[in-house]
Protein backbone atom coordinates (compact mmCIF):
# COMPACT_ATOMS: atom_id res chain seq x y z
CA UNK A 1 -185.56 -108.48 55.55
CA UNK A 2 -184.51 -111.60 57.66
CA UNK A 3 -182.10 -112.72 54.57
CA UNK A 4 -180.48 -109.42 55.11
CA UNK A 5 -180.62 -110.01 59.49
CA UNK A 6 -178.73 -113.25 59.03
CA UNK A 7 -176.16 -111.62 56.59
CA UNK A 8 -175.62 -108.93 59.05
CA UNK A 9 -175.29 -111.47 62.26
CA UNK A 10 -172.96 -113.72 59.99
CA UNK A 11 -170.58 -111.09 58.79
CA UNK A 12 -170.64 -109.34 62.33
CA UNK A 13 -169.62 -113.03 63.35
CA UNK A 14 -166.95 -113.08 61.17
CA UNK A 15 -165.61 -109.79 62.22
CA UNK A 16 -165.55 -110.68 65.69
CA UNK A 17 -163.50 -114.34 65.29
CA UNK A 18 -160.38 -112.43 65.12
CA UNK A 19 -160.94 -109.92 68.07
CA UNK A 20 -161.83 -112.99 69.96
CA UNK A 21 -158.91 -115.41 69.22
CA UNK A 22 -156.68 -112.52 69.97
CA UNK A 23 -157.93 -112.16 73.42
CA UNK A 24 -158.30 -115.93 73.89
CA UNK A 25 -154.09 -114.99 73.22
CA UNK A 26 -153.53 -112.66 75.49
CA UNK A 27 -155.36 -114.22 78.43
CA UNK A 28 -152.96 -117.72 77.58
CA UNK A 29 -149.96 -115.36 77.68
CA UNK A 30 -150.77 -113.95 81.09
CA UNK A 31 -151.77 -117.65 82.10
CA UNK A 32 -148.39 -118.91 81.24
CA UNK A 33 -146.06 -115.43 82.73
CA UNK A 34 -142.88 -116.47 83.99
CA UNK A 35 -143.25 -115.94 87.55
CA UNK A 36 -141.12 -113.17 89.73
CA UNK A 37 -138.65 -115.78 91.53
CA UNK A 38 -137.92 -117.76 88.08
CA UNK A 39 -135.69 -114.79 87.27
CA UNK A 40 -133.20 -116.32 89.32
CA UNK A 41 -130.44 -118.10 87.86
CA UNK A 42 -127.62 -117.77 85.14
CA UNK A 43 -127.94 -115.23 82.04
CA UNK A 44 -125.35 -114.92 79.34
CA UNK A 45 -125.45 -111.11 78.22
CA UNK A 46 -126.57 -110.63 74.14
CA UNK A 47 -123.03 -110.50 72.77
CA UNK A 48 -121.93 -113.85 75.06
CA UNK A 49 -118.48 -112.00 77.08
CA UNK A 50 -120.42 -112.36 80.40
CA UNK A 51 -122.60 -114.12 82.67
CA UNK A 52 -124.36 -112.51 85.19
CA UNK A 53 -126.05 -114.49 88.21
CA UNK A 54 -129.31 -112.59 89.11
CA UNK A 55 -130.67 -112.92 92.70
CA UNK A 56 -132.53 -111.43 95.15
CA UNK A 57 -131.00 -108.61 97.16
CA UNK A 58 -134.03 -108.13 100.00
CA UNK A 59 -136.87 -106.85 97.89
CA UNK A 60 -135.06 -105.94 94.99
CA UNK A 61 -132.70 -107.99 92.28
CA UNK A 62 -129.14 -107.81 91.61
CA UNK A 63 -126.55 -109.25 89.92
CA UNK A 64 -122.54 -110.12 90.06
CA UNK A 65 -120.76 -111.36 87.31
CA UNK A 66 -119.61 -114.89 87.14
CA UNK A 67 -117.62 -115.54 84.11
CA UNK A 68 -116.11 -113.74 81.57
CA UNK A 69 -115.31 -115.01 77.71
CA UNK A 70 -112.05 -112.60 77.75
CA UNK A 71 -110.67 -114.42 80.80
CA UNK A 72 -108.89 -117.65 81.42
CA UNK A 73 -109.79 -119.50 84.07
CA UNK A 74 -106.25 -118.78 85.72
CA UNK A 75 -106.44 -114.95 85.44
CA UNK A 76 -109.78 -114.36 86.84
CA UNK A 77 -108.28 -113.13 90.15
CA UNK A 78 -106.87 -110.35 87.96
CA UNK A 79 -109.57 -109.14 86.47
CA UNK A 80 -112.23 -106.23 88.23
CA UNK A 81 -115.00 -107.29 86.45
CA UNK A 82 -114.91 -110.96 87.81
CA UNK A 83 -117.72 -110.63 90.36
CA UNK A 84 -118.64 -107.11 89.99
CA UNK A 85 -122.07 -106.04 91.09
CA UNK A 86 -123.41 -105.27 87.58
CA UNK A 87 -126.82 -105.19 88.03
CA UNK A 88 -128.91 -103.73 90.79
CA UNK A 89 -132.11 -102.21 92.35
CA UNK A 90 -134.64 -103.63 90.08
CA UNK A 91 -138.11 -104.03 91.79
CA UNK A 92 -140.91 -105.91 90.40
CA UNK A 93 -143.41 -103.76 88.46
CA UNK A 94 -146.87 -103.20 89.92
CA UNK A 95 -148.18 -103.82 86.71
CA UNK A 96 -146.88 -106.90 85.14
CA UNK A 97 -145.23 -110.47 86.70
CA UNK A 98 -142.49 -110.28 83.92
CA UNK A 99 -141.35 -106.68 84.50
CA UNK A 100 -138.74 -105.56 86.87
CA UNK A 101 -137.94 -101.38 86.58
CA UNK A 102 -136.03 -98.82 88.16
CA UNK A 103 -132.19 -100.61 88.24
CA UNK A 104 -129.43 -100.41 87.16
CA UNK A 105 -126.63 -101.81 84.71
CA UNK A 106 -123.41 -101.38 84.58
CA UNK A 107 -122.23 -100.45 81.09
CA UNK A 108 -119.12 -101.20 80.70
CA UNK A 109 -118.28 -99.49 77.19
CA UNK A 110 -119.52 -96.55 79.11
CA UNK A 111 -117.89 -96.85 82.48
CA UNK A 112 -120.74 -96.23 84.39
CA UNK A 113 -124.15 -97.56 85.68
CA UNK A 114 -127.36 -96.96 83.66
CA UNK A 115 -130.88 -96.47 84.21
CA UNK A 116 -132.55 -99.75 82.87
CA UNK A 117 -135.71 -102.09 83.01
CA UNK A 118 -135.70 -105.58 82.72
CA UNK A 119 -138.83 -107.42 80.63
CA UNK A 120 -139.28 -111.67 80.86
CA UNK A 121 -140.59 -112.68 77.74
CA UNK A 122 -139.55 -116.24 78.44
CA UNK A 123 -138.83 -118.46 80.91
CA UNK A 124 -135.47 -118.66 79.34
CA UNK A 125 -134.87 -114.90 77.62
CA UNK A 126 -134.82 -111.42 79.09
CA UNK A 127 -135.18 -107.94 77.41
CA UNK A 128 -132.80 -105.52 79.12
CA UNK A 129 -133.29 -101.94 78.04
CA UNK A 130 -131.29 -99.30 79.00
CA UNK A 131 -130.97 -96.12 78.59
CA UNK A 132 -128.10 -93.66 77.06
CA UNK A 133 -126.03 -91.35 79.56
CA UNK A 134 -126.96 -87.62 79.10
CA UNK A 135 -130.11 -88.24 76.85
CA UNK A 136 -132.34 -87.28 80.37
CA UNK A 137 -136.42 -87.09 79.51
CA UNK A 138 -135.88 -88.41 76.21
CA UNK A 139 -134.93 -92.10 77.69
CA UNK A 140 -138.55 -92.34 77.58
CA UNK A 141 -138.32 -92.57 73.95
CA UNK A 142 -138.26 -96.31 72.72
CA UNK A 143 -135.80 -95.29 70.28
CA UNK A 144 -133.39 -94.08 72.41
CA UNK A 145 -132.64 -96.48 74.22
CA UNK A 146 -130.87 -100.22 73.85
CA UNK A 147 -132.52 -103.59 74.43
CA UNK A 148 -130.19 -106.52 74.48
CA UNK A 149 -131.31 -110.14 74.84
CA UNK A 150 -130.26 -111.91 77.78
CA UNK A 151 -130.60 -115.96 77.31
CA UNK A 152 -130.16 -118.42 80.59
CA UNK A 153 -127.77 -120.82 80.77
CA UNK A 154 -126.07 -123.94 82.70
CA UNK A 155 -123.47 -123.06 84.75
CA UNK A 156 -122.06 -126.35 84.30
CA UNK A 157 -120.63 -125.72 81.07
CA UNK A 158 -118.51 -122.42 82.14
CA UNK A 159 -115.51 -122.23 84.56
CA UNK A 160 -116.29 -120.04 87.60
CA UNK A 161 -115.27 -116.68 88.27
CA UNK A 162 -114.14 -117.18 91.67
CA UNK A 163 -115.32 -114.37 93.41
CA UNK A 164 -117.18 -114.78 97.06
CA UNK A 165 -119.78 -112.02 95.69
CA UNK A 166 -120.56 -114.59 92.76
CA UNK A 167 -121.74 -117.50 94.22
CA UNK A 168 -121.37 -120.87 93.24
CA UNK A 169 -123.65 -122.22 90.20
C-alpha cells in the first residue's frame, strides 16, 4: 500500500513538471513585455517598400511614413505617400502591455484605411493584423484577416522622406 502511495505521488510529480515549467514561461514572458512607450521608433513594413515612424498622438499612436523603397531620394517631394498619416487611433489594450487595438492602416493596394490591431511580440517585431474591406462580423475570424510582420530599424541607414509630418530620425 505505501509502494503503491509513492508511485502515485511520483508519477503525479511527473505529470505536474510540465504544467509547471510552462507557467514558470509564461510568468518570464509577462516579466520581460515590451513596455507601451518602446513602440516608438522606426518600423520597416513586412514586404520592406516603407517605413513608418510610430508615435504618440495624445493618448493614442499614429504613424507617417518616412521612406519609401520605390522613391529616390530626389523625387520624394513628388510622391503622396511620402509622409502620409498611415497609421492611426490605436489605444493600448486594457488587457495586455504589448497590444494596441482599435486603429487604423492605410492599405494601400486597397485605397483605403482598415480596421487593424497591433501585437509586440518583441522589442524589435510587431504583428499588424488587419482586417479585409466588406468582410464586416467575420473580421473576427483569425482567418480572415492579414498579419504582416513589422521589424524596427535605424534610420541612419535610409534617406529621409522629407515631409514636416515625418519627423526627423
Amino acid at each position: 500500500m505505501i509502494r503503491l502511495y509513492f508511485i502515485c505521488l511520483t508519477l503525479l510529480m511527473i505529470l505536474a513538471l510540465p504544467v509547471s515549467m510552462a507557467i514558470a514561461d509564461e510568468q518570464k514572458e509577462e516579466m520581460t513585455a515590451p513596455t507601451p512607450g518602446e513602440i516608438k521608433g522606426l518600423w520597416m513594413i513586412g514586404d520592406g517598400s516603407k517605413i513608418v515612424k510610430i508615435d504618440e498622438c495624445r493618448d493614442m499612436l499614429c504613424g507617417n511614413v518616412v521612406w519609401l523603397e520605390r522613391t529616390d531620394s530626389a523625387s520624394f517631394a513628388q510622391d503622396p505617400l511620402c509622409g502620409k498619416q498611415v497609421f492611426y487611433g490605436f489605444k493600448l489594450s486594457p488587457s495586455a502591455e504589448n497590444k494596441w487595438h482599435n486603429g487604423q492602416i492605410f492599405m494601400e493596394e486597397e485605397g483605403a484605411y482598415v480596421d487593424a490591431d497591433i501585437v509586440m511580440t518583441g522589442k524589435n517585431a510587431l504583428k499588424v493584423k488587419t482586417s479585409k474591406r466588406g468582410a464586416g462580423i467575420l473580421n473576427h475570424l483569425p482567418f480572415v484577416r492579414d498579419t504582416r510582420e513589422w521589424t524596427r530599424v535605424d534610420g541612419s541607414d535610409y534617406t529621409y522622406c522629407g515631409s514636416a509630418a515625418a519627423g526627423m530620425y
